[in-house]
PDB file of N, CA and C in Angstrom:
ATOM      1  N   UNK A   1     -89.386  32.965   6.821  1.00  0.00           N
ATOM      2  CA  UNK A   1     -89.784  31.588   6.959  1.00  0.00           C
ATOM      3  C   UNK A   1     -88.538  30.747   7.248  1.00  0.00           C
ATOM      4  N   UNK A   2     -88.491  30.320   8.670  1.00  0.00           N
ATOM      5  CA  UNK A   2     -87.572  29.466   8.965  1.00  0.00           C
ATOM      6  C   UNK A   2     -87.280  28.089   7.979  1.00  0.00           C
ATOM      7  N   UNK A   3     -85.831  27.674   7.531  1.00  0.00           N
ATOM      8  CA  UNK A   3     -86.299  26.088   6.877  1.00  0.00           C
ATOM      9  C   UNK A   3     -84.868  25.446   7.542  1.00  0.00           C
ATOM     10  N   UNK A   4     -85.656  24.106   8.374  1.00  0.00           N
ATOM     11  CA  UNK A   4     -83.937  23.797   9.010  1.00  0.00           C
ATOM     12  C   UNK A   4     -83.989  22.187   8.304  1.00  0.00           C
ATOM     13  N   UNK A   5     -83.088  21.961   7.853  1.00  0.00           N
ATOM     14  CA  UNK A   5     -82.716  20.630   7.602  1.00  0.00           C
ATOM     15  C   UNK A   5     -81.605  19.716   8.707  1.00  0.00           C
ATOM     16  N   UNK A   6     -82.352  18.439   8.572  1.00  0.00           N
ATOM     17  CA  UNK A   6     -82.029  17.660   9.742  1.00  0.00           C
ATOM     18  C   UNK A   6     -81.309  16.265   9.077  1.00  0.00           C
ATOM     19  N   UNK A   7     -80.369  15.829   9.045  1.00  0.00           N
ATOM     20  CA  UNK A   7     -79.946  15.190   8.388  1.00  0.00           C
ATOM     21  C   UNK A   7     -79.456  14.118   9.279  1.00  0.00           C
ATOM     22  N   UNK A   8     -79.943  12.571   9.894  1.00  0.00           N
ATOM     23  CA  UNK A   8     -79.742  11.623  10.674  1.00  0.00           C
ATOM     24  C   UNK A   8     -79.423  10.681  10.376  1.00  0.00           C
ATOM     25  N   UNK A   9     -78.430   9.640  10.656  1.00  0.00           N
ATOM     26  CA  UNK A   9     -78.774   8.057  10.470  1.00  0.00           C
ATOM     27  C   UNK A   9     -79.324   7.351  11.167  1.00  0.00           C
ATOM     28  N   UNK A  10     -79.969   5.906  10.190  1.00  0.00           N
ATOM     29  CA  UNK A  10     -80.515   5.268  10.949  1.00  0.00           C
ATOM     30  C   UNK A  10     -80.168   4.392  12.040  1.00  0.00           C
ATOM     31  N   UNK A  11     -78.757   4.946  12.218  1.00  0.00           N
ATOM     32  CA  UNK A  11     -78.157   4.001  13.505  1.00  0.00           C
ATOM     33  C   UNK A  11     -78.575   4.125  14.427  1.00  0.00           C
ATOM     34  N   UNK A  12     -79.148   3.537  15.706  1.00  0.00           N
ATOM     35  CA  UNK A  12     -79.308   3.976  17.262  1.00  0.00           C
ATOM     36  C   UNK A  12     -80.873   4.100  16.818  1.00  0.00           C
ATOM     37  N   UNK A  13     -81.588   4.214  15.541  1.00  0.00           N
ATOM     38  CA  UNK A  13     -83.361   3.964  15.863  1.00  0.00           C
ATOM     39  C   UNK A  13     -83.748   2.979  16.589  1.00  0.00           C
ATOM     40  N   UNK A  14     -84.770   3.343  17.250  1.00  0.00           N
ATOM     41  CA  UNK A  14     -85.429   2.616  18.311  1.00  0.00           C
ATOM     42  C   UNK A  14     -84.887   0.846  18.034  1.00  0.00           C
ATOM     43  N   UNK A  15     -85.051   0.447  19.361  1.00  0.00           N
ATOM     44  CA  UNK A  15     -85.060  -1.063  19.062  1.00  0.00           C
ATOM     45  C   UNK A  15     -85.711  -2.047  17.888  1.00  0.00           C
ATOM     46  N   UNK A  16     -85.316  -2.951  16.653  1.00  0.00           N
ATOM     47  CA  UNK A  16     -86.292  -3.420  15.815  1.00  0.00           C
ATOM     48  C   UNK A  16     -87.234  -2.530  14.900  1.00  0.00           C
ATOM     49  N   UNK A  17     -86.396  -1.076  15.465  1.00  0.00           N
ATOM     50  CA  UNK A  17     -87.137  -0.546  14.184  1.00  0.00           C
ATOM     51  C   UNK A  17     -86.062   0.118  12.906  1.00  0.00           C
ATOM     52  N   UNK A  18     -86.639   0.032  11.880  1.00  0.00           N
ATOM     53  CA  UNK A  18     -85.040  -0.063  10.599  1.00  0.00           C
ATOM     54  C   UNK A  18     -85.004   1.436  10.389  1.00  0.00           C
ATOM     55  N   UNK A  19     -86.226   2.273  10.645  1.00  0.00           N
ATOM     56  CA  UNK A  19     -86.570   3.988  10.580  1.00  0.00           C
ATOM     57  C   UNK A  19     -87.103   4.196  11.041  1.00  0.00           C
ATOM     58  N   UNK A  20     -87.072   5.664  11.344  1.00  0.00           N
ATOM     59  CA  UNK A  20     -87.656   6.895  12.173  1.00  0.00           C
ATOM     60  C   UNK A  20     -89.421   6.778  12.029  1.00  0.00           C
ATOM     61  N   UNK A  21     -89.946   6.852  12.614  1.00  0.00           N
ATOM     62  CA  UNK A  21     -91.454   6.441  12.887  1.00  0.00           C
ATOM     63  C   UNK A  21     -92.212   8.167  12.316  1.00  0.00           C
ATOM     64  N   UNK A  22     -93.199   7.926  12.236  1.00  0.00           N
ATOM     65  CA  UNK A  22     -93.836   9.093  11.707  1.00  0.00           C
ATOM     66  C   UNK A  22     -94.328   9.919  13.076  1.00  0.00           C
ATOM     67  N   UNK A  23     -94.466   8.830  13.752  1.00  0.00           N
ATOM     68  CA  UNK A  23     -94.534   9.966  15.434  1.00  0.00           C
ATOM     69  C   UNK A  23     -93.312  10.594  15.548  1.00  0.00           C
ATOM     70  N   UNK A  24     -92.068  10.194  15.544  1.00  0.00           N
ATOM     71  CA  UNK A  24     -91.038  10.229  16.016  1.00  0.00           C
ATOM     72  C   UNK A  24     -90.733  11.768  15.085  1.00  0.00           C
ATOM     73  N   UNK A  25     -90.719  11.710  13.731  1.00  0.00           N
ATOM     74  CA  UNK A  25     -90.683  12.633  13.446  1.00  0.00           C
ATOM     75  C   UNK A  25     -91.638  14.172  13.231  1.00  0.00           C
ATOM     76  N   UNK A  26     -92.557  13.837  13.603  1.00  0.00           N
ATOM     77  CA  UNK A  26     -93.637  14.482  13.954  1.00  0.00           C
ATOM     78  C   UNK A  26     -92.830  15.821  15.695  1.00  0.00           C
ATOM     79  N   UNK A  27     -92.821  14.326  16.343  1.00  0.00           N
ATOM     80  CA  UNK A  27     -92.085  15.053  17.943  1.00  0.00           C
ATOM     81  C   UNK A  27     -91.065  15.988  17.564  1.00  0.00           C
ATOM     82  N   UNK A  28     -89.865  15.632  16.119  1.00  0.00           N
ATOM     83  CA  UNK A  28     -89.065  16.580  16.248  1.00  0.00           C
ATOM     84  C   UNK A  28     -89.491  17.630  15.746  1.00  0.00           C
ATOM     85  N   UNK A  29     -90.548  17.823  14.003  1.00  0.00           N
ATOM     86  CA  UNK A  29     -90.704  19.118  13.722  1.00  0.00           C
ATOM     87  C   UNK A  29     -91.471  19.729  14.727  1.00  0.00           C
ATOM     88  N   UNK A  30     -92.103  19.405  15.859  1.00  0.00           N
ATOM     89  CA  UNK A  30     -92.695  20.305  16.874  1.00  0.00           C
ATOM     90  C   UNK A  30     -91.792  21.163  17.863  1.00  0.00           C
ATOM     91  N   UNK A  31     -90.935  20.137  17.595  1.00  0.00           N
ATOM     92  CA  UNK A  31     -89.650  20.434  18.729  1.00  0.00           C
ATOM     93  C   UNK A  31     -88.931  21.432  18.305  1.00  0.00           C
ATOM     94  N   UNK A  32     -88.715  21.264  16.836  1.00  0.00           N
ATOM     95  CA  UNK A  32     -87.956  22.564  16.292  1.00  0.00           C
ATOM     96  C   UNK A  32     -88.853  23.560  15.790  1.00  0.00           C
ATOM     97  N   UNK A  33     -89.741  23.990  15.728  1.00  0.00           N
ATOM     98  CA  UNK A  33     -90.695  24.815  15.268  1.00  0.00           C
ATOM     99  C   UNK A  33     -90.951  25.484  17.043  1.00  0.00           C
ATOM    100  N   UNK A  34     -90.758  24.789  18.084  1.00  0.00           N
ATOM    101  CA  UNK A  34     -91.142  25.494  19.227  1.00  0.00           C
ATOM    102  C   UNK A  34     -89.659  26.073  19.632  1.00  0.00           C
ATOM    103  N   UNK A  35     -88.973  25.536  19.272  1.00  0.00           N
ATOM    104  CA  UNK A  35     -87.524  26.118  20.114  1.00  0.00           C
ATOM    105  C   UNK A  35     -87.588  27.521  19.077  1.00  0.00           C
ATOM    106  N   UNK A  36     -87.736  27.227  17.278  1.00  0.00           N
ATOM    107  CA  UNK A  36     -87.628  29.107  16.586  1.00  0.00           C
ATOM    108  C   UNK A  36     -88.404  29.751  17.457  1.00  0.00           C
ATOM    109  N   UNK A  37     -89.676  29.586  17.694  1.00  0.00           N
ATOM    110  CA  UNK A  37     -90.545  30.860  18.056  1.00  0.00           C
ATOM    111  C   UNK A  37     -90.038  30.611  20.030  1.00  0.00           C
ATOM    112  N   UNK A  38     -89.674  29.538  20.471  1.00  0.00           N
ATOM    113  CA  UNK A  38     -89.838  30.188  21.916  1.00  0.00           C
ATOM    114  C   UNK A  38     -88.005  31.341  21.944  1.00  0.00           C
ATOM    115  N   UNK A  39     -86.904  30.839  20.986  1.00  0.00           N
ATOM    116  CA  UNK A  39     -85.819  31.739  20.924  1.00  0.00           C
ATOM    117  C   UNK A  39     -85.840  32.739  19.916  1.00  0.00           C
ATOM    118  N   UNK A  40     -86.473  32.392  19.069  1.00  0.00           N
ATOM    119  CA  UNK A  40     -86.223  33.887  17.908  1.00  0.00           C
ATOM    120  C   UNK A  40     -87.848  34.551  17.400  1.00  0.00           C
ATOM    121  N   UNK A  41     -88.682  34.340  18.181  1.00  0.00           N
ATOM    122  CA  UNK A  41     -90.204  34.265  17.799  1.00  0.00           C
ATOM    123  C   UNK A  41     -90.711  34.097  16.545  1.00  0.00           C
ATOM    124  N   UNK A  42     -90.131  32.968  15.790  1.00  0.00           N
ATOM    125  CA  UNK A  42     -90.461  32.459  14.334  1.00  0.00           C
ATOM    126  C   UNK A  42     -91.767  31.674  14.401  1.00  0.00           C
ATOM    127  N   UNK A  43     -92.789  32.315  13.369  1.00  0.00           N
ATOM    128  CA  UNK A  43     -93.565  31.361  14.099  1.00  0.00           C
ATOM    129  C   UNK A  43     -94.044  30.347  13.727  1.00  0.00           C
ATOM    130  N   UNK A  44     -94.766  29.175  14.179  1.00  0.00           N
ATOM    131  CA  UNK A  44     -94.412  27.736  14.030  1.00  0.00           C
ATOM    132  C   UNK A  44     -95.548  27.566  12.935  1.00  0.00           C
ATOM    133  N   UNK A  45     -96.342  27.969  12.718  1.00  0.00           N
ATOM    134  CA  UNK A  45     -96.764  27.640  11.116  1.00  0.00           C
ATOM    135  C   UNK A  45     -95.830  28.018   9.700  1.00  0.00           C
ATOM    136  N   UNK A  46     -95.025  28.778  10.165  1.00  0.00           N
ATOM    137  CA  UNK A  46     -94.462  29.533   9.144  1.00  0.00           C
ATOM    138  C   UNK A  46     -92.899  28.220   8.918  1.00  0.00           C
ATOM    139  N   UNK A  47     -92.672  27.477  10.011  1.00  0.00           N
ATOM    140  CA  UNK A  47     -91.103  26.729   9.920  1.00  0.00           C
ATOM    141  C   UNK A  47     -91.453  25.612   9.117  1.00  0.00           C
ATOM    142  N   UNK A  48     -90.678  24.695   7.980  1.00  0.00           N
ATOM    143  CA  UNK A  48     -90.495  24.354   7.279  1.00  0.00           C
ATOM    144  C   UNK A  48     -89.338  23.235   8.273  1.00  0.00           C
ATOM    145  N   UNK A  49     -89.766  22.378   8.296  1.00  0.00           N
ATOM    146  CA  UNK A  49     -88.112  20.981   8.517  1.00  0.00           C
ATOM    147  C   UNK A  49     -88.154  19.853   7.272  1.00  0.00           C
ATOM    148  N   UNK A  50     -87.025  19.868   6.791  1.00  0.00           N
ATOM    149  CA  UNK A  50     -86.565  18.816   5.980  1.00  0.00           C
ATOM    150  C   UNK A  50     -86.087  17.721   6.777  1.00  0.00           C
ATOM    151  N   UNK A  51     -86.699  16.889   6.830  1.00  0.00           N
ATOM    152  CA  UNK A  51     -85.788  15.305   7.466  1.00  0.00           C
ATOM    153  C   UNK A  51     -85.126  14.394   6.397  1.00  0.00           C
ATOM    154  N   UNK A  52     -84.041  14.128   6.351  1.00  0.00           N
ATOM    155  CA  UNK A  52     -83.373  13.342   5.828  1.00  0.00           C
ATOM    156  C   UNK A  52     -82.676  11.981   6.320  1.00  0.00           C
ATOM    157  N   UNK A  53     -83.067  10.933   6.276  1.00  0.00           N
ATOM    158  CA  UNK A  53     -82.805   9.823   7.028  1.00  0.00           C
ATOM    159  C   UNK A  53     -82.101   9.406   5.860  1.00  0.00           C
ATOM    160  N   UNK A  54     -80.397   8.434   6.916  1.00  0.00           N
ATOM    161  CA  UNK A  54     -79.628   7.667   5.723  1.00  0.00           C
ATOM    162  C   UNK A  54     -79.022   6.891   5.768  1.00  0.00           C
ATOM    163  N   UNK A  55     -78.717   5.626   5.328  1.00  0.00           N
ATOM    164  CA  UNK A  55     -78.041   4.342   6.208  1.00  0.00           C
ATOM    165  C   UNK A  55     -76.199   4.938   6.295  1.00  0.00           C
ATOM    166  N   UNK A  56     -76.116   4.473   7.219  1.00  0.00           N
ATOM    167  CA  UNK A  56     -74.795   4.557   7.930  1.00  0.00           C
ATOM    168  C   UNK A  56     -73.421   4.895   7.241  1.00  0.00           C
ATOM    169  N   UNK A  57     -74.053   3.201   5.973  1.00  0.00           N
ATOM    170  CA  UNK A  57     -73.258   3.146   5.098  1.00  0.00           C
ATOM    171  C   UNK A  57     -73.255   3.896   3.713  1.00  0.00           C
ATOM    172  N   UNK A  58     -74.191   4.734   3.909  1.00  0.00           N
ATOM    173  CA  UNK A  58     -74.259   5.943   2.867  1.00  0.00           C
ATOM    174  C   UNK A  58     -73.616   6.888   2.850  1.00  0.00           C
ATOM    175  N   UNK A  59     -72.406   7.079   3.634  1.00  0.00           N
ATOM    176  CA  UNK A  59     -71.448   8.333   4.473  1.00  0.00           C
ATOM    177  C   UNK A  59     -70.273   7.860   4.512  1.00  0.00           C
ATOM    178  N   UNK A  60     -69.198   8.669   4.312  1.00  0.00           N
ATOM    179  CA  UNK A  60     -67.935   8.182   3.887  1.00  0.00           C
ATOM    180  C   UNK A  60     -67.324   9.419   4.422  1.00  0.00           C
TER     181      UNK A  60
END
């Protein structure tokens, strides 16, 4: 069971928006659940993504 953690800030989110949209993250666990199984044939019910969103100024 694949598990990838994704760890982003919220800098550069869309225009007026303060976080990552639930589409938005939706698009990526598809995105990474298709890249395991189309490169390592993991398959995409089985992948697990952690998203972690974090202000800018939370990083040092």
């Amino acid at each position: 069971m694949p598990i990838v953690n994704i760890l982003v800030t919220r800098e550069g989110t869309t225009s007026g928006a303060d976080r990552t949209t639930s589409e938005q993250k939706n698009a990526v666990y598809k995105g990474v659940a298709d890249l395991l199984f189309d490169v390592m044939g993991k398959p995409r019910e089985d992948t697990i993504v952690i998203f972690h969103e974090h202000e800018i100024e939370d990083l040092g």
